[in-house]
Protein backbone atom coordinates (compact mmCIF):
# COMPACT_ATOMS: atom_id res chain seq x y z
CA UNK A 1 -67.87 -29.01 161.26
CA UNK A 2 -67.72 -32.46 163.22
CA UNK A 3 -67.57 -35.27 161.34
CA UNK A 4 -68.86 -38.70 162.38
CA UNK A 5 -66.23 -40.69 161.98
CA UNK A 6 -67.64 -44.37 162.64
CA UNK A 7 -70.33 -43.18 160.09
CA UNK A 8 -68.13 -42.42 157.72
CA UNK A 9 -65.79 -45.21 158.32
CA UNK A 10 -69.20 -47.73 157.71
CA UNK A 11 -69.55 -45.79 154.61
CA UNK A 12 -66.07 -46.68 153.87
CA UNK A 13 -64.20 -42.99 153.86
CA UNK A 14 -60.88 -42.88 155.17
CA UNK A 15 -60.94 -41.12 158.55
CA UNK A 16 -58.02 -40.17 161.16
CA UNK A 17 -59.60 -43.24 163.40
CA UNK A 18 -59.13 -45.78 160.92
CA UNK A 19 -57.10 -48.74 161.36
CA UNK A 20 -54.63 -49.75 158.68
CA UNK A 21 -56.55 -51.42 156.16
CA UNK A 22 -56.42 -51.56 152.61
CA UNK A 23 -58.43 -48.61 151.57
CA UNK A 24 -55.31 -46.53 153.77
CA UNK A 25 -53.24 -48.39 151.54
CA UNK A 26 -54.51 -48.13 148.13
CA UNK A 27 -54.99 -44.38 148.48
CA UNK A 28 -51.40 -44.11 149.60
CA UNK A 29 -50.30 -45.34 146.25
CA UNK A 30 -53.38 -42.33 144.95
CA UNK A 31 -51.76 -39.95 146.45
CA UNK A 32 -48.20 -40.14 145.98
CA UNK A 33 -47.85 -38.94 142.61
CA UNK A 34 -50.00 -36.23 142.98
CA UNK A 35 -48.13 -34.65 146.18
CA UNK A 36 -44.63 -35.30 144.64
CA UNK A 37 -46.01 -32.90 142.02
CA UNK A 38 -47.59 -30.54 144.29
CA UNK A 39 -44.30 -30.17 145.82
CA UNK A 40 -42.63 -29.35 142.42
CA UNK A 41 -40.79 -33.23 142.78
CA UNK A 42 -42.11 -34.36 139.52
CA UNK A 43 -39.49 -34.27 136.35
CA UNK A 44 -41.35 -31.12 135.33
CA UNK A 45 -42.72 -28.53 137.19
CA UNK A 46 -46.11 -28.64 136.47
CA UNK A 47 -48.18 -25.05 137.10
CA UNK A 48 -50.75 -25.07 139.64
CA UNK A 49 -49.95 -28.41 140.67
CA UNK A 50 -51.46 -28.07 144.07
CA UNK A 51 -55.04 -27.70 141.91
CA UNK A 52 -56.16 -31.23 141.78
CA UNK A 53 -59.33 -32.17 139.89
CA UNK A 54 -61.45 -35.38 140.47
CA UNK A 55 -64.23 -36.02 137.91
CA UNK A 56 -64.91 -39.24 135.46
CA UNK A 57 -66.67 -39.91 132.39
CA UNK A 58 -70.69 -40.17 133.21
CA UNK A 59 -72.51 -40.09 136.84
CA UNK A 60 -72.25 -42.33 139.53
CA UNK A 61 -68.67 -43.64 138.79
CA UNK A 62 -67.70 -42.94 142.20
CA UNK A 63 -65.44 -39.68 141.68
CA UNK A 64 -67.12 -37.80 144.77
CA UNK A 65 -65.84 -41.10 147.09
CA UNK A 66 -62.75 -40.75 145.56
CA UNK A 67 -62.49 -37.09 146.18
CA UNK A 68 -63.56 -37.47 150.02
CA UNK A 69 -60.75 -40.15 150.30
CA UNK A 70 -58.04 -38.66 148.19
CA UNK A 71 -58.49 -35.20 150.70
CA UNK A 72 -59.04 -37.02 154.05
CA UNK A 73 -55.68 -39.16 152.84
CA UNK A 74 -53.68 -35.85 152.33
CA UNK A 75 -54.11 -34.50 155.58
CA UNK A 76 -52.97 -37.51 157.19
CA UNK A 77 -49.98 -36.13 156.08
CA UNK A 78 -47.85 -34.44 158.92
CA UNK A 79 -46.89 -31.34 156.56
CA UNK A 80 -49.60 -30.89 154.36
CA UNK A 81 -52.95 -29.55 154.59
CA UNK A 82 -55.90 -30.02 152.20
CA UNK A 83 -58.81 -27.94 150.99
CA UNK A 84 -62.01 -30.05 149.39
CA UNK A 85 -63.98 -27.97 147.38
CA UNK A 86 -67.39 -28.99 146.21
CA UNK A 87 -67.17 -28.04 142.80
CA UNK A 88 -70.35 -30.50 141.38
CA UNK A 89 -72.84 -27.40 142.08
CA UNK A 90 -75.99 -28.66 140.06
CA UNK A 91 -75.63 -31.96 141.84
CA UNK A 92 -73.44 -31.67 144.86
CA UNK A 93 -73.16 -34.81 147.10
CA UNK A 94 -70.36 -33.91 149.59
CA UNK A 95 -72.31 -32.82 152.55
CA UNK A 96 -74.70 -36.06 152.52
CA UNK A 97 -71.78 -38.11 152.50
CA UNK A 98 -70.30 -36.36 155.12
CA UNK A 99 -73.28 -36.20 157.26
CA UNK A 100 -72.67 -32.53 157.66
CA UNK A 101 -75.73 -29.71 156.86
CA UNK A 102 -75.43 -27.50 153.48
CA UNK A 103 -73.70 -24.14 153.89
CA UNK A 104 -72.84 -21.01 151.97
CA UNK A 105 -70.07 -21.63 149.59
CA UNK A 106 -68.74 -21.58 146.44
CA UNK A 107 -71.61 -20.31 144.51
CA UNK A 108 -72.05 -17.64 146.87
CA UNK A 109 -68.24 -16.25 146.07
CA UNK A 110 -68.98 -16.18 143.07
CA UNK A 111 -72.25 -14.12 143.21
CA UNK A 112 -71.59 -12.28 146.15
CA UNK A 113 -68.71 -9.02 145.56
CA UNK A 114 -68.78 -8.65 149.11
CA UNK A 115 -68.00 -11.97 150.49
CA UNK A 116 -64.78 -13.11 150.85
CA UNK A 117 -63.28 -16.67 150.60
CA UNK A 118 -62.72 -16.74 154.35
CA UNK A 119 -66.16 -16.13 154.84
CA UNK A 120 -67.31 -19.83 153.70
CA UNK A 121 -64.57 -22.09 154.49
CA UNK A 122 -65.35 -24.82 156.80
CA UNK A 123 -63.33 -26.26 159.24
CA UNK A 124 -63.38 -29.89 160.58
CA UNK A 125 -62.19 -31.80 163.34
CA UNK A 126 -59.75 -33.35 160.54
CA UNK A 127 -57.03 -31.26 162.35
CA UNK A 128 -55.54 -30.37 158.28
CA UNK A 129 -58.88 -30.56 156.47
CA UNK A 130 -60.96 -27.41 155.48
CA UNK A 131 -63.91 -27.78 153.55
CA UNK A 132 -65.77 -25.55 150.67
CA UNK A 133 -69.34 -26.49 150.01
CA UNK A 134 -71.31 -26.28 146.45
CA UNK A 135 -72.67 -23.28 148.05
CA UNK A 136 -76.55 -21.91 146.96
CA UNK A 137 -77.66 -23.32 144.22
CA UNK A 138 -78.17 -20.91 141.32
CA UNK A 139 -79.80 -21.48 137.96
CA UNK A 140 -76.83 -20.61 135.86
CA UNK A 141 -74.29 -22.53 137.76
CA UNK A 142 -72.39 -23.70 134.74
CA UNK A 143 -71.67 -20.28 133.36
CA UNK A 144 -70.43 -19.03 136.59
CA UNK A 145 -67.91 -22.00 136.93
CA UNK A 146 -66.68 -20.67 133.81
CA UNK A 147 -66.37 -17.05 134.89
CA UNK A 148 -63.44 -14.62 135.35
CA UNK A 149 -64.84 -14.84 138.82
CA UNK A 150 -64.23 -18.43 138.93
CA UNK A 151 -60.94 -17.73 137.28
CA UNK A 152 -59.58 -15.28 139.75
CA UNK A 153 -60.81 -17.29 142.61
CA UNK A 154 -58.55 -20.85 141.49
CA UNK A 155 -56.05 -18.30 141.01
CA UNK A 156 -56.44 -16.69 144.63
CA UNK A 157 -56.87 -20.48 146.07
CA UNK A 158 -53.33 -21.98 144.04
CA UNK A 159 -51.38 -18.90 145.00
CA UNK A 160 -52.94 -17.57 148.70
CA UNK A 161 -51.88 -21.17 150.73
CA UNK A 162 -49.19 -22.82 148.62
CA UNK A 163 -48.31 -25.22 151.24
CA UNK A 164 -52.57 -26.27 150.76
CA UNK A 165 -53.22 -29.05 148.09
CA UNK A 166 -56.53 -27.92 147.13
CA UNK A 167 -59.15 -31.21 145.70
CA UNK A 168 -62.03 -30.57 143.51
CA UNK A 169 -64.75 -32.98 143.34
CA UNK A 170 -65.78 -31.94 139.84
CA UNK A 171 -69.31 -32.62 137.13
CA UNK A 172 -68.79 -35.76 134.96
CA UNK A 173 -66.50 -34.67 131.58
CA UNK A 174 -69.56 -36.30 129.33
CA UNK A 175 -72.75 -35.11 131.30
CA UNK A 176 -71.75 -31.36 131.32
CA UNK A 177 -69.32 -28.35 129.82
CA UNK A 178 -68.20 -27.08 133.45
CA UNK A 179 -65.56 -29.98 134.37
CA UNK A 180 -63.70 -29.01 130.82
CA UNK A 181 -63.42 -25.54 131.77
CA UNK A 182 -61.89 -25.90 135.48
CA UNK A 183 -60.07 -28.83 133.75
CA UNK A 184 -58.20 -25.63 131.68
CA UNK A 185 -57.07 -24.04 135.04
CA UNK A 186 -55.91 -27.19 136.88
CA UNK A 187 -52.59 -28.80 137.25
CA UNK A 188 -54.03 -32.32 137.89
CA UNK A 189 -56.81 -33.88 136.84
CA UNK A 190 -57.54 -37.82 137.86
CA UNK A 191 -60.79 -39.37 136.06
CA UNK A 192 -62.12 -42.08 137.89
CA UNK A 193 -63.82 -45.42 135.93
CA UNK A 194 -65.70 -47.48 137.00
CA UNK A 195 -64.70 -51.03 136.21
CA UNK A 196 -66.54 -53.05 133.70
CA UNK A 197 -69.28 -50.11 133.07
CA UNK A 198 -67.40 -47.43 131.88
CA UNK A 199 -66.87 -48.11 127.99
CA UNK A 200 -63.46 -47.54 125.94
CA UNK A 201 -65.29 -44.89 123.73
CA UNK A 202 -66.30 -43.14 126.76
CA UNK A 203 -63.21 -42.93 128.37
CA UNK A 204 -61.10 -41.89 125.33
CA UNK A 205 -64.10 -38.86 124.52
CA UNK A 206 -63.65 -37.49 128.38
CA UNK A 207 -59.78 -37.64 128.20
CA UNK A 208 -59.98 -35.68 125.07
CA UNK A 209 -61.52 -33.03 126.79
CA UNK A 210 -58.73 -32.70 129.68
CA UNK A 211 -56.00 -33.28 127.33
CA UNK A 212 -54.27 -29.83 127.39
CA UNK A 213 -54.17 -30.02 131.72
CA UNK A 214 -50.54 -30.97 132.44
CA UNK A 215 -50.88 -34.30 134.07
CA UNK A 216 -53.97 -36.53 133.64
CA UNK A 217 -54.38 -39.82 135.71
CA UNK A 218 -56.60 -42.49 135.50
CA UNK A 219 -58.51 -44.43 138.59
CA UNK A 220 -60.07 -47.71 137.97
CA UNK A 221 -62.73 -48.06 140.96
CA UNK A 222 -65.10 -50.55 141.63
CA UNK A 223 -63.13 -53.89 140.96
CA UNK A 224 -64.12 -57.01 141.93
CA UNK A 225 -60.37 -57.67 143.55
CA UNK A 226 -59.66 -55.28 145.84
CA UNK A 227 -55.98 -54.98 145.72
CA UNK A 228 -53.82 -51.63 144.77
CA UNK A 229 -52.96 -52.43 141.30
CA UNK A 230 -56.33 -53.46 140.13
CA UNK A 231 -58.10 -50.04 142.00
CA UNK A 232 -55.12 -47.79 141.19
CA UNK A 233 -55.74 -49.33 137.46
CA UNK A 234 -53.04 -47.02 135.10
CA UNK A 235 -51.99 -43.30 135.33
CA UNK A 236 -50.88 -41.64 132.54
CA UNK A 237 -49.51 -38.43 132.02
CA UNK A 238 -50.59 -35.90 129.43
CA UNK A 239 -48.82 -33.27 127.14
């Protein structure tokens, strides 16, 4: 797929085209952590740490922005190469950002014996970024996501390319059941918050929920400032 890179660039996504600025920087210090575990770097080894989930509390925190940016950041890398996955099937929001048409995808893996992951992944003119849409929608969306289907297939995606960090733009924790079960098969999980809306009780409920992934990180988005330490916010790791 070809991605409009001034368009996405006015929408303010990180794109290869992009002059240093201080969205390149911020999601530097994003991404950091997260590779240094992918790459087994961390204290601990932490399973499937090239699984990395992206989700928040409630809607319209600004996890899918996050997502598009954390990926597009990765493959700037000169070694790595990043999968995005679409993984917020009732209410998927990746392609409109992107400017790109809908596609068969995930939920057609799942429903489909016959097709295999090959079959749906997208590439882009992102020379290190391949992309897997929400897929057809399907009325019982949630209960697939928590399928052995969907089970095998993270396990197929964290073991087939393990030089691939693999980002999943995932439902809100609070607003649905299916980000706590991927949660359960993911190495990393950052929950984005939006600053000065997102509530204490709120955030403490949806990090309850991810507690048994192996590391858990925190995003503050959406500050008024708009330097590192106030978007990065804290990151924190769990058991």
């Amino acid at each position: 797929r070809q991605l409009d890179f001034g368009r996405l660039q006015t929408n303010g996504v990180i794109t290869p085209t992009l002059p240093d600025s201080q969205l390149l920087h911020e999601f530097r210090v994003v991404k950091r952590p997260l590779i240094q575990n992918a790459l087994g770097k961390s204290a601990s080894p932490v399973a499937n740490a090239n699984l990395i989930m992206v989700t928040s509390a409630l809607p319209g925190e600004g996890k899918t922005f996050v997502s598009l940016n954390l990926a597009m950041s990765i493959a700037m890398e000169v070694d790595r190469t990043v999968l995005l996955v679409d993984a917020d099937v009732v209410a998927p929001s990746v392609p409109r950002i992107l400017g790109i048409r809908a596609a068969k995808g995930l939920m057609d893996v799942l429903t489909a014996p016959d097709l295999d992951l090959g079959d749906v992944l997208l590439k882009t003119n992102v020379e290190r970024l391949s992309l897997l849409l929400a897929g057809t929608k399907h009325r019982r969306a949630s209960e697939l996501l928590a399928s052995d289907a969907m089970a095998a297939l993270l396990n197929e995606v964290a073991n087939r390319y393990p030089d691939r960090i693999v980002v999943f733009d995932s439902p809100p924790l609070l607003a649905t059941t299916e980000s706590r079960v991927l949660a359960s098969h993911m190495g990393q999980v950052v929950v984005v918050v939006e600053a000065e809306r997102t509530t204490h009780g709120a955030l403490e409920t949806a990090l309850a929920t991810v507690e048994s992934c192996p590391v858990v990180m925190t995003m503050l988005n959406k500050t008024s400032a708009s330097d590192a330490g106030s978007y990065y916010g804290y990151y924190g790791y769990g058991q």
